[in-house]
C-alpha atoms as a PDB file:
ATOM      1  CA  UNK A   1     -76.844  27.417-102.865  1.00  0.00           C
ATOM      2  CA  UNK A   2     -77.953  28.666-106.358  1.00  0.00           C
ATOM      3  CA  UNK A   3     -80.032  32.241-105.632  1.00  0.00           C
ATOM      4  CA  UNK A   4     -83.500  32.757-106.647  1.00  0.00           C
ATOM      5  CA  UNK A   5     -84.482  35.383-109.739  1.00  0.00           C
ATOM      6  CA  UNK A   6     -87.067  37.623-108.557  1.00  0.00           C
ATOM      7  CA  UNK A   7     -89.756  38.486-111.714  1.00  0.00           C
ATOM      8  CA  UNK A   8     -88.086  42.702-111.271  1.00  0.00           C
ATOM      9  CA  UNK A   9     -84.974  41.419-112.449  1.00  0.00           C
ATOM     10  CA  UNK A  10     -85.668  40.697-116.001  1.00  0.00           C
ATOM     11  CA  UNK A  11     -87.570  44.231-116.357  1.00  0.00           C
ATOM     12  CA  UNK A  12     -84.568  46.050-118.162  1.00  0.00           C
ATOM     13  CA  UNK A  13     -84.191  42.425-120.160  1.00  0.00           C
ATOM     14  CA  UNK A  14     -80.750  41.636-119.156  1.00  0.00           C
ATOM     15  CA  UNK A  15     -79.889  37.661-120.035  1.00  0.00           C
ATOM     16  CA  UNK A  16     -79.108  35.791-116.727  1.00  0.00           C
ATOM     17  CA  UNK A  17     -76.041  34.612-118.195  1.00  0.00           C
ATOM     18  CA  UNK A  18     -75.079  38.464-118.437  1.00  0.00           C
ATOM     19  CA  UNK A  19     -76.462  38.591-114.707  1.00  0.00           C
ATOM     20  CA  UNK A  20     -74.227  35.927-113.442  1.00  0.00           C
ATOM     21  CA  UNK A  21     -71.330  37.242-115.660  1.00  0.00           C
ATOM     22  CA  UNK A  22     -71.606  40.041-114.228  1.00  0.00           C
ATOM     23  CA  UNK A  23     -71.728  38.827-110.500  1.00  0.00           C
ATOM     24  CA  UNK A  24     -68.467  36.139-110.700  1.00  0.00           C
ATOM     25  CA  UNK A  25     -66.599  39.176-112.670  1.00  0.00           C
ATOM     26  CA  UNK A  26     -67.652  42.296-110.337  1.00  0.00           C
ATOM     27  CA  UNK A  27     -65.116  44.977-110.609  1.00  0.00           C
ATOM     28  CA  UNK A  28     -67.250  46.714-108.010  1.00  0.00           C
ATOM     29  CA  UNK A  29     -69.548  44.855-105.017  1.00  0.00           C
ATOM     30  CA  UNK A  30     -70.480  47.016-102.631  1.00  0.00           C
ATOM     31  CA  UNK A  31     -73.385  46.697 -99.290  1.00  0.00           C
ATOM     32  CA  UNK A  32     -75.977  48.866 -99.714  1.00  0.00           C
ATOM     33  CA  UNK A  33     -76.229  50.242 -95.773  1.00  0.00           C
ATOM     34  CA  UNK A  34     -79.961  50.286 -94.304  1.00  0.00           C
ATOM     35  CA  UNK A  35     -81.800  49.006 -97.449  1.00  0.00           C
ATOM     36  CA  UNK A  36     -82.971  45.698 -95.825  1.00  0.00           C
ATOM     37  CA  UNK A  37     -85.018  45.226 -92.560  1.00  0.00           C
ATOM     38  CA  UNK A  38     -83.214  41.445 -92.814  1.00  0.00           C
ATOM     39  CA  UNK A  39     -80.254  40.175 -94.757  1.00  0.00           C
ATOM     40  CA  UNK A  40     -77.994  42.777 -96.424  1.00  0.00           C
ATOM     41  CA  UNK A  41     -78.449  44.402-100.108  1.00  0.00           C
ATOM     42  CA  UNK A  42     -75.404  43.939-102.179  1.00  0.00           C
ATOM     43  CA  UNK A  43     -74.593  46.223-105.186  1.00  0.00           C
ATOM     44  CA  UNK A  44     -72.680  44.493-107.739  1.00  0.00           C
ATOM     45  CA  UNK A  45     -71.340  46.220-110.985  1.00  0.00           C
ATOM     46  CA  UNK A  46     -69.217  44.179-113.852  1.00  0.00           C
ATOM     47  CA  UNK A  47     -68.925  43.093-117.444  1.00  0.00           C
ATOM     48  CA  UNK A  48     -71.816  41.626-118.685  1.00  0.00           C
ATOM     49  CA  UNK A  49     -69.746  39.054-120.485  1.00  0.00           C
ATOM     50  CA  UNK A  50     -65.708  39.083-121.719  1.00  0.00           C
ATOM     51  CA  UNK A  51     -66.091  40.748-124.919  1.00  0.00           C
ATOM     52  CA  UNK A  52     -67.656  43.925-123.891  1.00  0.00           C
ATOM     53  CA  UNK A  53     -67.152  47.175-121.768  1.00  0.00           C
ATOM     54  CA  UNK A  54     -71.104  46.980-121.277  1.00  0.00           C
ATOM     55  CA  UNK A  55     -71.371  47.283-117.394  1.00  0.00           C
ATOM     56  CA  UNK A  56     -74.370  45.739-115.649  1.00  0.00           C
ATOM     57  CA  UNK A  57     -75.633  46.643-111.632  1.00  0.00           C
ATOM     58  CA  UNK A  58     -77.160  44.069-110.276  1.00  0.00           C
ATOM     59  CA  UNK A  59     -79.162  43.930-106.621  1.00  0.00           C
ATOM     60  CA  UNK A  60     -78.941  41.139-104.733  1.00  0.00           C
ATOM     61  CA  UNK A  61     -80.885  40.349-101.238  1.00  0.00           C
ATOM     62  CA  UNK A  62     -78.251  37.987 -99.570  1.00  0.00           C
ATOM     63  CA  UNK A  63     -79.014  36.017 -96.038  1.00  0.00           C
ATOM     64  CA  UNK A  64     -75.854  35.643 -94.147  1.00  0.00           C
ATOM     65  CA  UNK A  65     -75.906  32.982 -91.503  1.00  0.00           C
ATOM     66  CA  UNK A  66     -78.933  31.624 -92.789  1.00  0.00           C
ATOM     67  CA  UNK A  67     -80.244  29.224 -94.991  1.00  0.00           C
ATOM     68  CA  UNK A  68     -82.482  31.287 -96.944  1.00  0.00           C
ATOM     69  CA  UNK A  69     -81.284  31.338-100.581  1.00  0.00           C
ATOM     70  CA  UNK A  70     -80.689  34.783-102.244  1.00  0.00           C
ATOM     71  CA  UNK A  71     -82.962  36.656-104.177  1.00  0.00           C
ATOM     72  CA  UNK A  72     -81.975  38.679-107.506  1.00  0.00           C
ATOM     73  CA  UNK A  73     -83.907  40.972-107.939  1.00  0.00           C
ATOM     74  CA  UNK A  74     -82.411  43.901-109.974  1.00  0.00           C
ATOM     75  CA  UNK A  75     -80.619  44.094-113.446  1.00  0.00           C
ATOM     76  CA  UNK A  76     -79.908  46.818-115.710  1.00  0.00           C
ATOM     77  CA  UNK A  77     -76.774  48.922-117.701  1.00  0.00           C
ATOM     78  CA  UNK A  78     -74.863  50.762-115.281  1.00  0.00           C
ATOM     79  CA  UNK A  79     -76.678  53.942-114.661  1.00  0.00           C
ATOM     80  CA  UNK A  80     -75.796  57.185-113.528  1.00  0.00           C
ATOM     81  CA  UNK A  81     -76.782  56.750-109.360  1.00  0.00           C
ATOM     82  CA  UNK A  82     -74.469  53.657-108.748  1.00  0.00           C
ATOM     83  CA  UNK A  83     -71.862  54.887-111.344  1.00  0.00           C
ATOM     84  CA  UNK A  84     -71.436  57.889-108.954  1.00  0.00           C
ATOM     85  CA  UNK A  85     -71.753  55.724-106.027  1.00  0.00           C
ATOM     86  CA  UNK A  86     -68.753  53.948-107.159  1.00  0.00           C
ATOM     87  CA  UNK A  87     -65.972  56.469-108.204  1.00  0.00           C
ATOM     88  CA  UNK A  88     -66.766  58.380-105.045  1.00  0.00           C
ATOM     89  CA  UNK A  89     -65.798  54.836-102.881  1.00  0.00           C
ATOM     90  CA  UNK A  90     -62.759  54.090-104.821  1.00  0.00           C
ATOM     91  CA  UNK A  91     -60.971  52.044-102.800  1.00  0.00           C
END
């Protein structure tokens, strides 16, 4: 099932095509422990296309196990908070 773009996600004016880029290409996905009250909040950092180094996070509120469709609803540049978040859980 396709997921749904929440309005939040195009505040930092990232294309969706750099969005989904940047999903199917993570070099980084991780679950964002005790951030939803249902569902899980996945982190996922990646390219926002081939011919850059550009890094995008994007937020996704996924539904396991149900058939509620998820939700993006965060997309900017890598910043500084999930850029730490990922070299101290290199895995």
């Amino acid at each position: 099932m396709a997921p749904k773009w929440l309005d939040s996600s195009a505040r930092h004016e990232v294309l969706k095509g750099d969005q989904i880029n940047a999903i199917l290409h993570a070099t980084f996905i991780w679950e964002l422990a005790d951030e939803a009250t249902t569902g899980r909040i996945m982190l996922y950092i990646g390219p926002a296309h081939a011919q850059t180094d550009r890094e995008l996070e994007i937020l996704v509120h996924e539904y396991p196990g149900t058939s509620r469709e998820a939700e993006i609803f965060h997309a900017m540049e890598l910043g500084p908070k999930f850029r730490r978040l990922r070299e101290e859980n290199q895995r």
